[in-house]
C-alpha atoms as a PDB file:
ATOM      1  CA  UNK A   1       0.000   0.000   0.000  1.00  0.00           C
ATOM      2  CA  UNK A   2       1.058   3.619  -0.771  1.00  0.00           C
ATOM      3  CA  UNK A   3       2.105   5.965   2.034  1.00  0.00           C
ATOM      4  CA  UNK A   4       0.697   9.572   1.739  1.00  0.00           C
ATOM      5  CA  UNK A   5       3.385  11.610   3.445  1.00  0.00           C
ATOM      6  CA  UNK A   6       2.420  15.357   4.271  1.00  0.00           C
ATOM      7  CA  UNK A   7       6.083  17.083   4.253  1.00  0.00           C
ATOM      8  CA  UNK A   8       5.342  20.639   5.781  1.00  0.00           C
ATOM      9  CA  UNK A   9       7.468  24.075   6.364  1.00  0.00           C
ATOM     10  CA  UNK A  10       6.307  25.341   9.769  1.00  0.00           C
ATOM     11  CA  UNK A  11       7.147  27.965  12.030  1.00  0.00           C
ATOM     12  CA  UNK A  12       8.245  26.956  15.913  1.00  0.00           C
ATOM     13  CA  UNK A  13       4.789  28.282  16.553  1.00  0.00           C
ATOM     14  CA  UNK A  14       2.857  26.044  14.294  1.00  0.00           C
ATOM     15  CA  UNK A  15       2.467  28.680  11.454  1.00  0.00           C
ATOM     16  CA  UNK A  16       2.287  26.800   7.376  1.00  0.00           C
ATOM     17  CA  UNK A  17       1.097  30.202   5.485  1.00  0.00           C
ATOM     18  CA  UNK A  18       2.864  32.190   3.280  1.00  0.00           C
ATOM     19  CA  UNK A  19       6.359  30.412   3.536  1.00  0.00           C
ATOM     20  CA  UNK A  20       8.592  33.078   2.701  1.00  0.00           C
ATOM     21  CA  UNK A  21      10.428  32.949   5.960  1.00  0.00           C
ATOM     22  CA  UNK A  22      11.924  29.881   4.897  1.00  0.00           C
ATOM     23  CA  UNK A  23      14.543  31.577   2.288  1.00  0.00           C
ATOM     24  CA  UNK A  24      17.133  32.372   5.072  1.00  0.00           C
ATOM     25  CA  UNK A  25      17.253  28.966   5.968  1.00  0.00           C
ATOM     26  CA  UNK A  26      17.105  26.941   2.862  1.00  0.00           C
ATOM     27  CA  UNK A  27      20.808  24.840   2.462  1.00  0.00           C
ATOM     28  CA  UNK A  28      22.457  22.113   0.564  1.00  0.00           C
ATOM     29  CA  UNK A  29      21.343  19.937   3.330  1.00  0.00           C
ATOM     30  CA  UNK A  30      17.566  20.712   3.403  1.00  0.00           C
ATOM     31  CA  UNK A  31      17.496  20.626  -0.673  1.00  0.00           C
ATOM     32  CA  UNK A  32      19.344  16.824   0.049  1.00  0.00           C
ATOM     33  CA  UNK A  33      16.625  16.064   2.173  1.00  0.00           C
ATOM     34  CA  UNK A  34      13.824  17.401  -0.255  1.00  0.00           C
ATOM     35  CA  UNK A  35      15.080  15.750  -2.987  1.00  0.00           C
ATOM     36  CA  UNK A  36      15.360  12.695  -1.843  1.00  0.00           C
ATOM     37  CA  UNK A  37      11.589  12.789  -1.071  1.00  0.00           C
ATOM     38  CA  UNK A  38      10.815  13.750  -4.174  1.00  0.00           C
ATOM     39  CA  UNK A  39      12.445  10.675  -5.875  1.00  0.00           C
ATOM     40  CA  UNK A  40      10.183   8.574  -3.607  1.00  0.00           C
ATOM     41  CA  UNK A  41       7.438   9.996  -4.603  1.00  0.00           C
ATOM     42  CA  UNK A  42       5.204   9.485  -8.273  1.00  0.00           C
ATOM     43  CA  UNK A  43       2.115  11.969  -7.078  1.00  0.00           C
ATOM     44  CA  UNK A  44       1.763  14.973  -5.848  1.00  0.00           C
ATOM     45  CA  UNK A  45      -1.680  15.902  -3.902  1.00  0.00           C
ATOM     46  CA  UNK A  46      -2.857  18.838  -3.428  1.00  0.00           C
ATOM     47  CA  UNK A  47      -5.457  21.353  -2.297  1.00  0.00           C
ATOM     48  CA  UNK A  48      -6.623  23.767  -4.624  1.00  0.00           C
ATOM     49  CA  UNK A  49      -5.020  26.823  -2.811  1.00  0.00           C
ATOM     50  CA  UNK A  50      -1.520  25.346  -2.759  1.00  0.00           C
ATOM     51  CA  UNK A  51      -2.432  24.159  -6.411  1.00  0.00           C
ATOM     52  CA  UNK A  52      -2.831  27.560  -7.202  1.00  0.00           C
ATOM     53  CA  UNK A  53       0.492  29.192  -5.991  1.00  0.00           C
ATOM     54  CA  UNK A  54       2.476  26.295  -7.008  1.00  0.00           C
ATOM     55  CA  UNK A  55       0.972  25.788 -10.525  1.00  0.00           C
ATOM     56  CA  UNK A  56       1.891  29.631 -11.247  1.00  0.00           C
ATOM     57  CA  UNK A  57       5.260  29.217  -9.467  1.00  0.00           C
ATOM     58  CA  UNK A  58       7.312  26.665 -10.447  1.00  0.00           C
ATOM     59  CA  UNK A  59       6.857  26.269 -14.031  1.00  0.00           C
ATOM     60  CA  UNK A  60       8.747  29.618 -14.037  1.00  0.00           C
ATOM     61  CA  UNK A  61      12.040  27.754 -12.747  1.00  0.00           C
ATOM     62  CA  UNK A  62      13.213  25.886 -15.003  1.00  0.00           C
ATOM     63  CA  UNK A  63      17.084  26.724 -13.034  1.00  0.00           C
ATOM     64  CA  UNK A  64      15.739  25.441  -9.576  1.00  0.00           C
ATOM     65  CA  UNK A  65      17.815  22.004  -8.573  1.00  0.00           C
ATOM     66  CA  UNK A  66      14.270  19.564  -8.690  1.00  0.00           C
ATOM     67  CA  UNK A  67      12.013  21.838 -10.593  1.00  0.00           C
ATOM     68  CA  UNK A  68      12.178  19.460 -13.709  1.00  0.00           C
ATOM     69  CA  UNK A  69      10.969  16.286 -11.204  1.00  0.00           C
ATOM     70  CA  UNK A  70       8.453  18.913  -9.425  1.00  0.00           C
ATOM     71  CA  UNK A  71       6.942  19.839 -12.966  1.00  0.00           C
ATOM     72  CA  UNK A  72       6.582  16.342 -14.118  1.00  0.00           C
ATOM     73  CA  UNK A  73       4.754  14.525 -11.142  1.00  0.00           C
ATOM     74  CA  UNK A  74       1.270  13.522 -11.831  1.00  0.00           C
ATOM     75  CA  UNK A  75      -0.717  16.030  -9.811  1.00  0.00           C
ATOM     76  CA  UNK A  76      -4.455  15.339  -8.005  1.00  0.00           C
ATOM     77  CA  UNK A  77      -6.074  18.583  -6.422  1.00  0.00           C
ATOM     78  CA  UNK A  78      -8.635  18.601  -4.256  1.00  0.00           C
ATOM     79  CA  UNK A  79     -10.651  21.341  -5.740  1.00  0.00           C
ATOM     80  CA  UNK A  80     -14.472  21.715  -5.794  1.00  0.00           C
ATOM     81  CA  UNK A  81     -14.813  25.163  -7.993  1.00  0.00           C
ATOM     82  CA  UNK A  82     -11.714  24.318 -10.258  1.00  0.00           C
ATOM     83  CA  UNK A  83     -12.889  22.612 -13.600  1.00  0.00           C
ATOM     84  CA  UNK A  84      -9.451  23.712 -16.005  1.00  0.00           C
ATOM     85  CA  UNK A  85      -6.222  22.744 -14.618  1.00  0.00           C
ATOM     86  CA  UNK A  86      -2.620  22.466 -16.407  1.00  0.00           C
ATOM     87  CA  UNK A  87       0.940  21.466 -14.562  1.00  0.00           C
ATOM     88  CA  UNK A  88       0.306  17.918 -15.035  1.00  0.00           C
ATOM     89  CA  UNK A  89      -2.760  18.050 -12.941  1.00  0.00           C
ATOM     90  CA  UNK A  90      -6.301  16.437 -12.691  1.00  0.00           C
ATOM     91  CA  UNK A  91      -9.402  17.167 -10.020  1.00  0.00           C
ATOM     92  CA  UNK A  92     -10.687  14.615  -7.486  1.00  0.00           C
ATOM     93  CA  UNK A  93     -13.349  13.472  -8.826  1.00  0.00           C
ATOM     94  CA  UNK A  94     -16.379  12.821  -6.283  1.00  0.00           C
ATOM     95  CA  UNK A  95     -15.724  11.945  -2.347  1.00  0.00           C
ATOM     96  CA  UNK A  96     -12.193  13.430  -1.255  1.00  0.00           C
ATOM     97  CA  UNK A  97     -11.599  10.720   1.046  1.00  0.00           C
ATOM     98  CA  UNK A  98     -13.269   7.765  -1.124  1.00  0.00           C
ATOM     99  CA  UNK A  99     -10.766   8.172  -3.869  1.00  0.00           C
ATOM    100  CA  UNK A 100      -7.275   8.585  -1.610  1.00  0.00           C
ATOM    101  CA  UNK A 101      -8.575   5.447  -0.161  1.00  0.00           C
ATOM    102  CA  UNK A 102      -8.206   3.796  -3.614  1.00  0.00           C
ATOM    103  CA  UNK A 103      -5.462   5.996  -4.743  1.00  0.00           C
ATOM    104  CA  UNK A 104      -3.512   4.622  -1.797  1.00  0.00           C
ATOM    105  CA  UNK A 105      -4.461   1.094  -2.630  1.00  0.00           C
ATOM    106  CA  UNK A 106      -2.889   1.126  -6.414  1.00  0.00           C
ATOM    107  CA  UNK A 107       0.584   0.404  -7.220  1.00  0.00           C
ATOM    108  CA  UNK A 108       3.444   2.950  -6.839  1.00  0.00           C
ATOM    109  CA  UNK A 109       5.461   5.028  -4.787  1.00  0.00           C
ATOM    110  CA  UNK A 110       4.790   7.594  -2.166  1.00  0.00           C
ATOM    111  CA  UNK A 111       1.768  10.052  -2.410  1.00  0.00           C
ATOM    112  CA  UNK A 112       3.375  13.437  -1.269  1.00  0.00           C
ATOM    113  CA  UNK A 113       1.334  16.900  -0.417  1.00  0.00           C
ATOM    114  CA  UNK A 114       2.826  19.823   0.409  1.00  0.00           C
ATOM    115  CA  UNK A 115       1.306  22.654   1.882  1.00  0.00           C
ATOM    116  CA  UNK A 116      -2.516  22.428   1.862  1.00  0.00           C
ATOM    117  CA  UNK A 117      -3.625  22.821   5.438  1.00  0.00           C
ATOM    118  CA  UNK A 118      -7.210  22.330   4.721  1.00  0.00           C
ATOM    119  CA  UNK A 119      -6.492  18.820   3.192  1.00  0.00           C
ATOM    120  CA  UNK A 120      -4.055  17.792   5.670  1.00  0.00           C
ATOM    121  CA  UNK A 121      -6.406  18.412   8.795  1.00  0.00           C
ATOM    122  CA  UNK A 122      -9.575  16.603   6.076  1.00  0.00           C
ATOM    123  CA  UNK A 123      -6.789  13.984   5.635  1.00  0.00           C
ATOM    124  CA  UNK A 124      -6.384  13.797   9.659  1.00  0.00           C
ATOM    125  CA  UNK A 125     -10.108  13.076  10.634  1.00  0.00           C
ATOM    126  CA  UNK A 126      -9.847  10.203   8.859  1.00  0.00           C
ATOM    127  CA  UNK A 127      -6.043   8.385   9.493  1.00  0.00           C
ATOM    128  CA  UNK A 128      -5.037   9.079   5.917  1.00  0.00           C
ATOM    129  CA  UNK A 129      -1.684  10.501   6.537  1.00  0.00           C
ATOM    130  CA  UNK A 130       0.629   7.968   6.958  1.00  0.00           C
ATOM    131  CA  UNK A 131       3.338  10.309   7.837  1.00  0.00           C
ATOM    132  CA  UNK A 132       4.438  13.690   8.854  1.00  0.00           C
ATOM    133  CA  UNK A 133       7.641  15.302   7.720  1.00  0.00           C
ATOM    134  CA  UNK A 134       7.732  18.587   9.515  1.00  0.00           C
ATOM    135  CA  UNK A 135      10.308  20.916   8.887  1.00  0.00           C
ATOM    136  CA  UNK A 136      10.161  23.138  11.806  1.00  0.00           C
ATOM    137  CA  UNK A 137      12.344  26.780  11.461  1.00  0.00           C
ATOM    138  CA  UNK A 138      13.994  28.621  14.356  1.00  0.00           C
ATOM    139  CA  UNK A 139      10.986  31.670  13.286  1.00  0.00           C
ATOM    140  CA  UNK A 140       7.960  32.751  15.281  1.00  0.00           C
ATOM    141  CA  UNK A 141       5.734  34.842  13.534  1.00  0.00           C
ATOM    142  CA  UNK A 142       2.534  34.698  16.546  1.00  0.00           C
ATOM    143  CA  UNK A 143      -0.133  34.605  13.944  1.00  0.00           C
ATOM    144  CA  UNK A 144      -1.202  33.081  10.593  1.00  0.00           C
ATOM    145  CA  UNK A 145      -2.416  29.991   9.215  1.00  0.00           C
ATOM    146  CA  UNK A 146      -1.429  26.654  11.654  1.00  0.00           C
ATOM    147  CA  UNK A 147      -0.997  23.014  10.385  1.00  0.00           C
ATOM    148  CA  UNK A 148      -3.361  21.968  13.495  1.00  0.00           C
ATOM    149  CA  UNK A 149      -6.325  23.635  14.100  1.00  0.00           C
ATOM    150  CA  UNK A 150      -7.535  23.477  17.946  1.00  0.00           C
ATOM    151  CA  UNK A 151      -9.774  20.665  17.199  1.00  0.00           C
ATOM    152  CA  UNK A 152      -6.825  18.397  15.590  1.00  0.00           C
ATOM    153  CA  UNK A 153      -6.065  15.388  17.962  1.00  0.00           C
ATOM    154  CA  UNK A 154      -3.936  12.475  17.112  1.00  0.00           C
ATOM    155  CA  UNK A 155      -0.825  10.488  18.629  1.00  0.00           C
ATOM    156  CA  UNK A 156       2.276  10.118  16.213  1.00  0.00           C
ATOM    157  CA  UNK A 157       5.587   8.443  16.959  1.00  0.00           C
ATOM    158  CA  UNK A 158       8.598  10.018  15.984  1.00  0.00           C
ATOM    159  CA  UNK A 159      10.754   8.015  13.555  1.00  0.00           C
ATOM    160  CA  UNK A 160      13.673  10.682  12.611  1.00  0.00           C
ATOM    161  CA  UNK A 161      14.696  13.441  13.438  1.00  0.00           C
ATOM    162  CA  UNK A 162      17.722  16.025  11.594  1.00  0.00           C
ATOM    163  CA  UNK A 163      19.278  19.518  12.250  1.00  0.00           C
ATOM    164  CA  UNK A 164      20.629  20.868   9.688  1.00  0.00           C
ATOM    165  CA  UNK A 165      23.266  23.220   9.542  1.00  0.00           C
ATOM    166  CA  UNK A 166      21.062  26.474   9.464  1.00  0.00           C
ATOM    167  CA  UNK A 167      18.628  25.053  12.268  1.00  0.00           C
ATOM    168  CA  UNK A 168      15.840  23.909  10.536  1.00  0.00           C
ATOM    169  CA  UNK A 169      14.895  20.673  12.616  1.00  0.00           C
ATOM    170  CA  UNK A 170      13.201  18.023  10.342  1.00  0.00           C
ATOM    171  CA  UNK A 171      10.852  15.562  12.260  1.00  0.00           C
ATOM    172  CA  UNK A 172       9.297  12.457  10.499  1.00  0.00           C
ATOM    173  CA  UNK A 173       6.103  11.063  12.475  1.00  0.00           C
ATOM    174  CA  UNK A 174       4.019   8.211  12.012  1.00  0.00           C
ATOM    175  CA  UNK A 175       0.499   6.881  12.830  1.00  0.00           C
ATOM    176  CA  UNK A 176       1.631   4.135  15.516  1.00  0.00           C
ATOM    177  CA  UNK A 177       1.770   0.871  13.615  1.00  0.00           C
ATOM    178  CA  UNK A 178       2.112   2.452  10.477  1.00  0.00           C
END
């Protein structure tokens, strides 16, 4: 079965929005770590806000070390009012958490999302996400869009963990027995 790992940028305080304070930080190291995520990965998932700001984004970098694997994933977007959509993407059809269910069940490698908070905590309700790899930056910004919302509650086991040289901690978590 197919893992669906949400890999996430996020403030000390919890904040996922507008991830521009992550340029200070980026390194060799983290772009390593990235990468080699991206190689284990054959579909990108998406919500359609993140599908958005990506889709105009990195189609534009052509220079970017991984924007030629990023650009070529299969894409599925959660979307309900987006009927057109281009960067190698396609809409859920019908029930969200119907199709993962049977995405996750076909052959292949990982299913990856970044971003899309809305999907992630959907995702959460209903033990979809089979892992978490947070990468957590020495930033506080005290407001803004969280990965959790208040009414979020699981239990995850930490699997990994790496500093890397500019202090961005990445944790991996799992569902126990996942």
């Amino acid at each position: 079965m197919r893992k669906i790992i949400a890999a996430e940028y996020l403030t000390l305080d919890g904040v996922m929005s507008d991830p521009a304070w992550t340029m200070p930080y980026w390194s060799d190291e983290l772009a390593k770590i990235q990468d080699k995520l991206n190689r284990e990965s054959d579909l990108l998932l998406l919500g359609r806000v993140t599908y958005d700001g990506m889709s105009k984004a990195w189609p534009t970098m052509p220079d970017v070390e991984g924007a030629d694997r990023m650009n070529a994933l299969p894409k599925l977007v959660a979307t309900r009012t987006l009927t057109q959509l281009e960067w190698n993407a396609v809409a859920i059809q019908g029930d969200v958490i119907e199709e993962l269910r049977k995405v996750k069940q076909q052959p292949g490698q990982h299913i990856l999302i970044y971003g899309s908070g809305a999907l992630v905590r959907s995702l959460l309700k209903h033990d979809l996400i089979d892992e978490y790899r947070l990468m957590v930056y020495p930033v506080v910004l005290g407001k803004g869009k969280r990965l959790f919302s208040e009414d979020s509650e699981t239990t995850l086991v930490l699997t990994n963990s790496i500093t890397t040289d500019k202090g961005v901690v990445v944790l991996t978590y799992q569902l126990p027995g996942k």
